[in-house]
C-alpha atoms as a PDB file:
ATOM      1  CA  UNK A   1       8.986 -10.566  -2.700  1.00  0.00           C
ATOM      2  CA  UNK A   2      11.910  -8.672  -3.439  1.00  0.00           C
ATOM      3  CA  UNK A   3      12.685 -10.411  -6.632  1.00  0.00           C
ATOM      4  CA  UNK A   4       9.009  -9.638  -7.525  1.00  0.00           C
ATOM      5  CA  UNK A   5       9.335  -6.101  -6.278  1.00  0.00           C
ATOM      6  CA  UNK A   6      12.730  -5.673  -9.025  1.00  0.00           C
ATOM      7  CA  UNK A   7      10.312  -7.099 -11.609  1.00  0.00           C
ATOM      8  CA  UNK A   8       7.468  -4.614 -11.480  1.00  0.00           C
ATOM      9  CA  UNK A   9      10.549  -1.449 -11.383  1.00  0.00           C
ATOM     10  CA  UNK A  10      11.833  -2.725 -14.361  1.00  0.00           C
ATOM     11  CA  UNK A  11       8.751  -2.872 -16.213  1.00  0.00           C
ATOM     12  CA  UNK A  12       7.504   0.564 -14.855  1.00  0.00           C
ATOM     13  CA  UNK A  13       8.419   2.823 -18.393  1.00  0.00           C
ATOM     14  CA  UNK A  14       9.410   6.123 -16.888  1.00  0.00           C
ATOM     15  CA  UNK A  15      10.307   8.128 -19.145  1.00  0.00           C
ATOM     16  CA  UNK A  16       7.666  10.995 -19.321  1.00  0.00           C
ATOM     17  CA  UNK A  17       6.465  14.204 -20.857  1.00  0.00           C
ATOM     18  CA  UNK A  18       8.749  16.186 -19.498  1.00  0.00           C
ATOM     19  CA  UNK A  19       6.717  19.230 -18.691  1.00  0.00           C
ATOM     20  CA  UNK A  20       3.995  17.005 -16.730  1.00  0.00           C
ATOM     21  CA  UNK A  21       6.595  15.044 -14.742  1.00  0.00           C
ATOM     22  CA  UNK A  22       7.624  18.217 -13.731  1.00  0.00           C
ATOM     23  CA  UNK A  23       4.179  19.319 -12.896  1.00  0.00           C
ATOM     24  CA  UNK A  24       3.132  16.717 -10.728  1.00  0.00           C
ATOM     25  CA  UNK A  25       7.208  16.760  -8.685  1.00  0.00           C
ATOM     26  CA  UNK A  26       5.502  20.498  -8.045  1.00  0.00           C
ATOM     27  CA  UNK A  27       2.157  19.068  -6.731  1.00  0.00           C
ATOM     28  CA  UNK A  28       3.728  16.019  -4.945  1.00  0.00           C
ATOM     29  CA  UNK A  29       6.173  18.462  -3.177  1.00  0.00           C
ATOM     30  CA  UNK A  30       3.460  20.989  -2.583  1.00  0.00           C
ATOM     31  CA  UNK A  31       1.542  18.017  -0.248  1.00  0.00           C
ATOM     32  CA  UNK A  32       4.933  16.894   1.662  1.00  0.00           C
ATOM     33  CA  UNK A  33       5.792  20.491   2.655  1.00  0.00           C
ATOM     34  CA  UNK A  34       2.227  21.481   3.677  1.00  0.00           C
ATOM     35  CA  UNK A  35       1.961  18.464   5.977  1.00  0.00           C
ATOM     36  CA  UNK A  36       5.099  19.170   7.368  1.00  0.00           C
ATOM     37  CA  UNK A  37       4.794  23.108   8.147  1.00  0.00           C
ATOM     38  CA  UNK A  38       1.085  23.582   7.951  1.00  0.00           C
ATOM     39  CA  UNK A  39      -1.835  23.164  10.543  1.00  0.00           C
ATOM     40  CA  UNK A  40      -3.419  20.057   9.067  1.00  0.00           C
ATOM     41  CA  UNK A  41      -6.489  21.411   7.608  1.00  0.00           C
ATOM     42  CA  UNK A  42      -4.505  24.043   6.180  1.00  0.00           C
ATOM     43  CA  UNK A  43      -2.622  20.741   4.784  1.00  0.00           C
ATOM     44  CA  UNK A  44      -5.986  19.418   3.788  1.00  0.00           C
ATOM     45  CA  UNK A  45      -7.066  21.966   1.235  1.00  0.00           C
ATOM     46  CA  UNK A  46      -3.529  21.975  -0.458  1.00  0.00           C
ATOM     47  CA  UNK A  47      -4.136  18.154  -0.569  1.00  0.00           C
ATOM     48  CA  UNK A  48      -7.517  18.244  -1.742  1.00  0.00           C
ATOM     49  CA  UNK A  49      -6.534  21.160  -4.359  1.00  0.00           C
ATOM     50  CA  UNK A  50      -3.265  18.882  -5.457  1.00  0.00           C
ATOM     51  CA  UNK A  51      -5.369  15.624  -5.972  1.00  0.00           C
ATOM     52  CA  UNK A  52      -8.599  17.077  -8.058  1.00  0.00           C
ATOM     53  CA  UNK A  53      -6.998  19.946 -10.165  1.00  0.00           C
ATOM     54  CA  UNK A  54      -7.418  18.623 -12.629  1.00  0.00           C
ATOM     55  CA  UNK A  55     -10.112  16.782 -12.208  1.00  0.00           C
ATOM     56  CA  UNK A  56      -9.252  14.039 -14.176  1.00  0.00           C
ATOM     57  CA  UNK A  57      -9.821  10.624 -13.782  1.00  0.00           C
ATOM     58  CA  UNK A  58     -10.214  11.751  -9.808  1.00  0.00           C
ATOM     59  CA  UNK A  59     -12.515   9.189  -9.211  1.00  0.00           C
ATOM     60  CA  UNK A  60     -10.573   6.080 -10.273  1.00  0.00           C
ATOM     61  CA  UNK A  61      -7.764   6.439  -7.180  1.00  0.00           C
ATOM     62  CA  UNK A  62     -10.080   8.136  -3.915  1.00  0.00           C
ATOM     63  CA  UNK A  63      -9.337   5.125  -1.862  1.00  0.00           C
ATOM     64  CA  UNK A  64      -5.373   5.369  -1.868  1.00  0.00           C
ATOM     65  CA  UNK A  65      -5.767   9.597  -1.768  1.00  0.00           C
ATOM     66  CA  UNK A  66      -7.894   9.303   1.332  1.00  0.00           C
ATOM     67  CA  UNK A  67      -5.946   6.013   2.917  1.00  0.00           C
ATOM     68  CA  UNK A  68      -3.174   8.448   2.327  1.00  0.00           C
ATOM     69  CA  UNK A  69      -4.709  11.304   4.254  1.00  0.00           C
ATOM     70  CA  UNK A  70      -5.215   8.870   7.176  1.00  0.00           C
ATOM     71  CA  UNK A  71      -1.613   8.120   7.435  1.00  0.00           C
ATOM     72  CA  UNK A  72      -0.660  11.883   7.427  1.00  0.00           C
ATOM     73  CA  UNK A  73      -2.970  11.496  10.647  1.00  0.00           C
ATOM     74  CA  UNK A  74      -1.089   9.312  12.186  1.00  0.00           C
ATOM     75  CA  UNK A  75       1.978  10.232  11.562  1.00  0.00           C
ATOM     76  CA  UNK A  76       3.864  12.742  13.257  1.00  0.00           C
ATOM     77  CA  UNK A  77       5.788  15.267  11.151  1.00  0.00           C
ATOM     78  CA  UNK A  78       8.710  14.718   9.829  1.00  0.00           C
ATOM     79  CA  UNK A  79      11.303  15.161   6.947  1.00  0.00           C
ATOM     80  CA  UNK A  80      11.531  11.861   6.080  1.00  0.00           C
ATOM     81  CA  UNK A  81       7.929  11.082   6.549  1.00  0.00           C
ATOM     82  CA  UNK A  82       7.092  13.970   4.336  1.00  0.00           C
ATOM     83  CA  UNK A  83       9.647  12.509   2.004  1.00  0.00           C
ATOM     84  CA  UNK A  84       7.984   9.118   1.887  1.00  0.00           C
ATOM     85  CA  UNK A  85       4.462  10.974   1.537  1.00  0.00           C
ATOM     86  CA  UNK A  86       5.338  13.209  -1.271  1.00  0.00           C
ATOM     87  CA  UNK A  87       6.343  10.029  -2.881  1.00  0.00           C
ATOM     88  CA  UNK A  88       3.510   8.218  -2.726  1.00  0.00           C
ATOM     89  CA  UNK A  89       1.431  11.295  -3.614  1.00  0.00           C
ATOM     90  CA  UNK A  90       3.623  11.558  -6.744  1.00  0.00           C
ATOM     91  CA  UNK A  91       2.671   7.540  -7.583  1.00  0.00           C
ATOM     92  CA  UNK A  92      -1.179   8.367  -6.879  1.00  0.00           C
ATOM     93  CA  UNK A  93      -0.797  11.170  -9.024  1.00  0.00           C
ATOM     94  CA  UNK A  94       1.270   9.360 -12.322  1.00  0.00           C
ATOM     95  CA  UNK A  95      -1.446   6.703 -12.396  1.00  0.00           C
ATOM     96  CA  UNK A  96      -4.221   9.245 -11.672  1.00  0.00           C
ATOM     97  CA  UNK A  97      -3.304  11.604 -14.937  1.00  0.00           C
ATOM     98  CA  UNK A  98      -2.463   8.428 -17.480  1.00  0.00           C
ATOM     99  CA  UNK A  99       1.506   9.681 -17.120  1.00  0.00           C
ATOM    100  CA  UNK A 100       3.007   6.253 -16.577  1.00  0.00           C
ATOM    101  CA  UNK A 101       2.911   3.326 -19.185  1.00  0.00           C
ATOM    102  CA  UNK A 102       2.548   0.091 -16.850  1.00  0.00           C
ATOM    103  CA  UNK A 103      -0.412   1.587 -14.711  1.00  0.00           C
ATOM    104  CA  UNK A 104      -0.970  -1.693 -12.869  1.00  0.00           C
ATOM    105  CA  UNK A 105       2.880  -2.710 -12.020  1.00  0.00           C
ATOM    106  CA  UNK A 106       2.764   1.006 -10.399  1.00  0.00           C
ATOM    107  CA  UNK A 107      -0.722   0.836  -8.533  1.00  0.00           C
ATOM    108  CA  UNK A 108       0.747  -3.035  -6.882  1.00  0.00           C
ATOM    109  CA  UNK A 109       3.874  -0.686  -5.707  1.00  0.00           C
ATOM    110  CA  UNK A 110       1.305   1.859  -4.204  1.00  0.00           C
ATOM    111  CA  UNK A 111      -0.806  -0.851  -2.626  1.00  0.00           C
ATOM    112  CA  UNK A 112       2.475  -2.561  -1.212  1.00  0.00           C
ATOM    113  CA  UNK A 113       3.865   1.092   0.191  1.00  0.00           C
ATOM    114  CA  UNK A 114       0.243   2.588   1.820  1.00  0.00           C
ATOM    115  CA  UNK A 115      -0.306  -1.391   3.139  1.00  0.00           C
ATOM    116  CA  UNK A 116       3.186  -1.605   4.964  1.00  0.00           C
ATOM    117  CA  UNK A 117       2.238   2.345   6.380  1.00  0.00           C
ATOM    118  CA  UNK A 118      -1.183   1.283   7.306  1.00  0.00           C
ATOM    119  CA  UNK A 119       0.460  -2.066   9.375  1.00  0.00           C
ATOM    120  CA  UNK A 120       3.470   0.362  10.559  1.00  0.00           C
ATOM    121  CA  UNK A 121       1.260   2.521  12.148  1.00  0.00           C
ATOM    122  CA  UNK A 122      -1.048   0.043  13.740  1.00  0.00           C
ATOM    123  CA  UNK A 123       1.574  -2.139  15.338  1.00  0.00           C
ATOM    124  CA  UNK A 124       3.214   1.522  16.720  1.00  0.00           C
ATOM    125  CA  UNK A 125      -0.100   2.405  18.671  1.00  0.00           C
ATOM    126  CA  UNK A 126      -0.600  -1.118  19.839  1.00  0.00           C
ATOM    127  CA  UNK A 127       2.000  -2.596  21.463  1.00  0.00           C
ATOM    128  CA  UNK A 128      -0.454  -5.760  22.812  1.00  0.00           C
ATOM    129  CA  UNK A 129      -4.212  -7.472  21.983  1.00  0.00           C
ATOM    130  CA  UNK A 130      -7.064  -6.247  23.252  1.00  0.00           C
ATOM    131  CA  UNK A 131     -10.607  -5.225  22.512  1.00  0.00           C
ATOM    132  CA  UNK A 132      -9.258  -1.769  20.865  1.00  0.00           C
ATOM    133  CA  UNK A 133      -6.456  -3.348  19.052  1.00  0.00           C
ATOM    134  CA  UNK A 134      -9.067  -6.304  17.564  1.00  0.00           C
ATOM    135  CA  UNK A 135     -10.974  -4.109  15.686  1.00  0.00           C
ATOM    136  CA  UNK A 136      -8.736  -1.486  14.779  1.00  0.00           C
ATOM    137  CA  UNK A 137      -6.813  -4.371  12.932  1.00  0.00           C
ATOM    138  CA  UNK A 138      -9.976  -4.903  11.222  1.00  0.00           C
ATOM    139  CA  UNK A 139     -10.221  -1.496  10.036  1.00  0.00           C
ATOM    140  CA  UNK A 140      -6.466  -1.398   8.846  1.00  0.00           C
ATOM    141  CA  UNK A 141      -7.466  -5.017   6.940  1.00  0.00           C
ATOM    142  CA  UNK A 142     -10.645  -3.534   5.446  1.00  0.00           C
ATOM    143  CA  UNK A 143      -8.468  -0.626   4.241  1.00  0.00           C
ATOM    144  CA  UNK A 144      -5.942  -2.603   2.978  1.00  0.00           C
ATOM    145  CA  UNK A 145      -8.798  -4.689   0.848  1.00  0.00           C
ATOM    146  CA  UNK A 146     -10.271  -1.216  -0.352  1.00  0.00           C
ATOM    147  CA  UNK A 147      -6.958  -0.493  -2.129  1.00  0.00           C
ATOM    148  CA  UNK A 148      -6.626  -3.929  -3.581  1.00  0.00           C
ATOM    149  CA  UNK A 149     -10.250  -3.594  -4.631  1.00  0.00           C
ATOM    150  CA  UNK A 150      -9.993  -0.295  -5.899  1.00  0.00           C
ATOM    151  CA  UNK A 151      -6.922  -1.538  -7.738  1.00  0.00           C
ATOM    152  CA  UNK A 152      -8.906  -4.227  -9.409  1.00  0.00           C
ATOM    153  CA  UNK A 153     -11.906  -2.232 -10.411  1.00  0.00           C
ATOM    154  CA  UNK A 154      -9.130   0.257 -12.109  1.00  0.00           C
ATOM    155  CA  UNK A 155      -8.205  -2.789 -13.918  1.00  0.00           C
ATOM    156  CA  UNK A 156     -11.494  -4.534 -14.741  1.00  0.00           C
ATOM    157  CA  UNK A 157     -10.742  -4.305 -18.506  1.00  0.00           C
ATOM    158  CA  UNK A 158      -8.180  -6.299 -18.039  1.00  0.00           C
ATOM    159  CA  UNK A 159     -10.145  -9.335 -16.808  1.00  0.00           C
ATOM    160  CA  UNK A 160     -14.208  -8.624 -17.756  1.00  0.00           C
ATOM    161  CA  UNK A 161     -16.016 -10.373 -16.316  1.00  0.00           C
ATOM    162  CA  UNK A 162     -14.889 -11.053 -12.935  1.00  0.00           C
ATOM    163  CA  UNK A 163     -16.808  -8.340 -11.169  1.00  0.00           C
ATOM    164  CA  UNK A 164     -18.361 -10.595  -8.284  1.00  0.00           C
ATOM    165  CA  UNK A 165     -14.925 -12.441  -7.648  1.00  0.00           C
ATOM    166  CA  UNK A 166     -13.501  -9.108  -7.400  1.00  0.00           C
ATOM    167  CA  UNK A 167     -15.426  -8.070  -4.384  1.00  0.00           C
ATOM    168  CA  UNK A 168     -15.002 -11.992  -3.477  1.00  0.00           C
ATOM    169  CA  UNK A 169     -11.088 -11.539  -3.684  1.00  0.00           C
ATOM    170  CA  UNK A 170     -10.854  -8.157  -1.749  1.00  0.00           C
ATOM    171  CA  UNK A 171     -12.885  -9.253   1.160  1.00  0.00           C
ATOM    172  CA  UNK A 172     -10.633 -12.341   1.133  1.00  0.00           C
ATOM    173  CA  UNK A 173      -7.346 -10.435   1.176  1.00  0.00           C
ATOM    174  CA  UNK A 174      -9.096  -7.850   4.026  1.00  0.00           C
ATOM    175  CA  UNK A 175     -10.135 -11.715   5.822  1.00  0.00           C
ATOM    176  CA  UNK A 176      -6.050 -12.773   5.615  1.00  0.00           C
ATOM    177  CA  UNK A 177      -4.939  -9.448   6.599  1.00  0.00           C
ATOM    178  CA  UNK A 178      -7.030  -9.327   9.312  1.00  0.00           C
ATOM    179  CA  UNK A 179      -5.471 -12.851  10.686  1.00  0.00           C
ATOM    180  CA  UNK A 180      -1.769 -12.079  10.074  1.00  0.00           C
ATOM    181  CA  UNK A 181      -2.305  -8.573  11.916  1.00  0.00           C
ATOM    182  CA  UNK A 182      -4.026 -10.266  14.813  1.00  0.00           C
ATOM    183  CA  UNK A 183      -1.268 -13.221  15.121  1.00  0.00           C
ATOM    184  CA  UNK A 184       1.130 -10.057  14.736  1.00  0.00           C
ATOM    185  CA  UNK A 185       0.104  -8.813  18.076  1.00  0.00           C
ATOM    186  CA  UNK A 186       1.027 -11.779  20.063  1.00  0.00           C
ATOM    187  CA  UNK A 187       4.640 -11.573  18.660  1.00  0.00           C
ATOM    188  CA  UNK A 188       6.787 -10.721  21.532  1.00  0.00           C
ATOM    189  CA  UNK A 189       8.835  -8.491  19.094  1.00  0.00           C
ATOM    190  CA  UNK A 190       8.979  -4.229  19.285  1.00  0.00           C
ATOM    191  CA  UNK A 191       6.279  -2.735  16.504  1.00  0.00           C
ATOM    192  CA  UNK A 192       9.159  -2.470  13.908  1.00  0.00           C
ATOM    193  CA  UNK A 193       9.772  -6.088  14.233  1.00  0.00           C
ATOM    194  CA  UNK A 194       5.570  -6.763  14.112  1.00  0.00           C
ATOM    195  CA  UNK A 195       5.046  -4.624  11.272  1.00  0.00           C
ATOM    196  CA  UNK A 196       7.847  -6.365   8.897  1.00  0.00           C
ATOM    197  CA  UNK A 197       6.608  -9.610   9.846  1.00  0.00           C
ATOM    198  CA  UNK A 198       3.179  -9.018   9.305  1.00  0.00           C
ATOM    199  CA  UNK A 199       3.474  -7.107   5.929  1.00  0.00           C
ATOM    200  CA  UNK A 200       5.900  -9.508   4.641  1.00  0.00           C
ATOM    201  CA  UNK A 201       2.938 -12.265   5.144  1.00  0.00           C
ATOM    202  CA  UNK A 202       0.073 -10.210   4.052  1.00  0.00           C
ATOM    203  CA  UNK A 203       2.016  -9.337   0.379  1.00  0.00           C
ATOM    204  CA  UNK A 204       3.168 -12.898  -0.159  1.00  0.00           C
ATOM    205  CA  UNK A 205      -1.238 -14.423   0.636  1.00  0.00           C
ATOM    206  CA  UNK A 206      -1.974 -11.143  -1.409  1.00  0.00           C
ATOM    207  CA  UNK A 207       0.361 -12.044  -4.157  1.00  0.00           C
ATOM    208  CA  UNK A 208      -1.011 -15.417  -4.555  1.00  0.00           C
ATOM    209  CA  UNK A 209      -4.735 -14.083  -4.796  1.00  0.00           C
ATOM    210  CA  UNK A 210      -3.894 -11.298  -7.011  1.00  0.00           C
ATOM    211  CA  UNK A 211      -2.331 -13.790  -9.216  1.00  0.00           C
ATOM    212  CA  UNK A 212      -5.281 -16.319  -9.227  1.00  0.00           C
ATOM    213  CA  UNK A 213      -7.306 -13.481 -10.193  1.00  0.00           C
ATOM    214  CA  UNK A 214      -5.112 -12.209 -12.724  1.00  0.00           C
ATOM    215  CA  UNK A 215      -4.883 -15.240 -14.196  1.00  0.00           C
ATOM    216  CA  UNK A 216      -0.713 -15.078 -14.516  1.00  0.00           C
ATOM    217  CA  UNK A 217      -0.993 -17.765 -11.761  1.00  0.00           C
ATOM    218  CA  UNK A 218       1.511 -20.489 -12.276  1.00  0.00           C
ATOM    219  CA  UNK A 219       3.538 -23.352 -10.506  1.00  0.00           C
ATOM    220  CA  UNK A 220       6.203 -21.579 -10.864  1.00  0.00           C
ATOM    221  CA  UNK A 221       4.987 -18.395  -9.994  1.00  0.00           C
ATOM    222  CA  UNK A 222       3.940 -20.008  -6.763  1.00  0.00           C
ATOM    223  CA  UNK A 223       6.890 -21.839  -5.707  1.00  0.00           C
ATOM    224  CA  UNK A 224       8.793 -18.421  -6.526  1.00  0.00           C
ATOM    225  CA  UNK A 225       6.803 -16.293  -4.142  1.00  0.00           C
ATOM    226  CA  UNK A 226       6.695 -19.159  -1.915  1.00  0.00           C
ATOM    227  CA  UNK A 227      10.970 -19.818  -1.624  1.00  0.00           C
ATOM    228  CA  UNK A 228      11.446 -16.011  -1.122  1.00  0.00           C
ATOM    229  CA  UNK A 229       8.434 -15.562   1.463  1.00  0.00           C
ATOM    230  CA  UNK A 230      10.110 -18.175   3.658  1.00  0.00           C
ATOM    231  CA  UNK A 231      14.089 -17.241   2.918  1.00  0.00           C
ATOM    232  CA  UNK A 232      12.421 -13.382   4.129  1.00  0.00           C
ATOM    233  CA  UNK A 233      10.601 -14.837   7.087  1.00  0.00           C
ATOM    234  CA  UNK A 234      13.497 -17.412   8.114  1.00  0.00           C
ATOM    235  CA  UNK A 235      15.717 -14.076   8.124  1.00  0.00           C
ATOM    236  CA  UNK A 236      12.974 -11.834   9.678  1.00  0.00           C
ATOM    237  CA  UNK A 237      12.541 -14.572  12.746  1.00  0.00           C
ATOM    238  CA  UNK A 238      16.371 -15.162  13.448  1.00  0.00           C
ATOM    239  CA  UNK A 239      17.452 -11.378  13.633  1.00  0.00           C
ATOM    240  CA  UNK A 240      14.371 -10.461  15.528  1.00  0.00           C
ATOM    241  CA  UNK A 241      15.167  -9.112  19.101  1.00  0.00           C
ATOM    242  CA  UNK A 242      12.639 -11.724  20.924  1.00  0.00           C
ATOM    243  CA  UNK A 243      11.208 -10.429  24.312  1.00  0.00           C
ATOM    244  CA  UNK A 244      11.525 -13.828  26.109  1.00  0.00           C
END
């Protein structure tokens, strides 16, 4: 995954009109400092002001803007969570205004960072399984399939066509997700430890999918994703402070 996750940054062309990089570094550090200071519906209207104006191609990326808003939620302010938001704000917003030239190697990055959030904060407010924790990890799953949806359907000229195996393929990343969060919670590991685990397995069954559905789906491709899953997980499961 790592080797995958060098692959898309080197394909990501960023060099940019100069004048709207610097427009959207304004925006994007607008929304970090208003979460941080501001009372959060304060924080919402600078959001909501930052994301539509302009309106632009608004529509195409609602699902990571508003999965976004639920993290700010959830999280408790800080500088390097505002950081980390502003960042992802500024992602939402270069593929939102047509200011980056890979589009899709981008949106996988933003999927990948507002997944691992989504599982971060999960496995931070529950600690064990139980009725609460079951479906809450389905709502963090159906999120997380939302975004890869949304992804797709951003994409669908890419692959015409496939717009009932595109619902088909979200609901069966949500379906995986939803497993690997659930076997998460049985880990006797601390949240950090469940969280790593969990995304690293829910990118490398999402990777696979993705890349049926893509069609860039190869042997190779597999057994790639498949050696550094395992080398990650082998690593993961031997530094992990068990709670035996």
């Amino acid at each position: 995954m790592a080797e995958r996750l060098k692959s898309i940054l080197k394909k990501i062309h960023w060099s940019l009109p100069r004048k709207s990089v610097w427009g959207l570094i304004v925006r994007a550090a607008a929304f970090a400092v208003a979460w941080l200071i501001l009372p959060w519906w304060l924080f919402l209207l600078v959001a909501l002001y930052c994301y539509f104006i302009p309106f632009f191609h608004s529509g195409k990326l609602l699902i990571p803007f508003f999965c976004l808003l639920a993290l700010t939620v959830a999280q408790g302010p800080s500088f390097l969570s505002a950081l980390v938001f502003g960042i992802i704000f500024y992602c939402i917003l270069l593929i939102k205004d047509l200011l980056i030239i890979n589009r899709r190697s981008a949106y996988e990055i933003l999927v990948l960072a507002i997944s691992f959030f989504l599982i971060k904060d999960f496995f931070a407010g529950y600690g064990g399984f139980n009725s609460a924790a079951f479906w809450w990890a389905f709502w963090c799953a159906a999120a997380i399939g939302l975004i890869v949806n949304n992804m797709m359907r951003f994409f669908a000229d890419d692959v015409p066509g496939k717009g009932n195996m595109r619902t088909m393929t979200s609901w069966l990343i949500a379906l995986l997700s939803w497993q690997c969060i659930l076997v998460g919670l049985f880990l006797p590991l601390n949240f950090i430890y469940q969280s790593i685990i969990v995304f690293v397995a829910v990118a490398f069954f999402s990777e696979l999918v993705l890349g049926y559905f893509w069609n860039d789906l190869s042997r190779e491709k597999i057994f790639a994703t498949a050696s550094v899953f395992f080398a990650l997980l082998v690593i993961l499961l031997a530094s992990a402070p068990w709670k035996i």
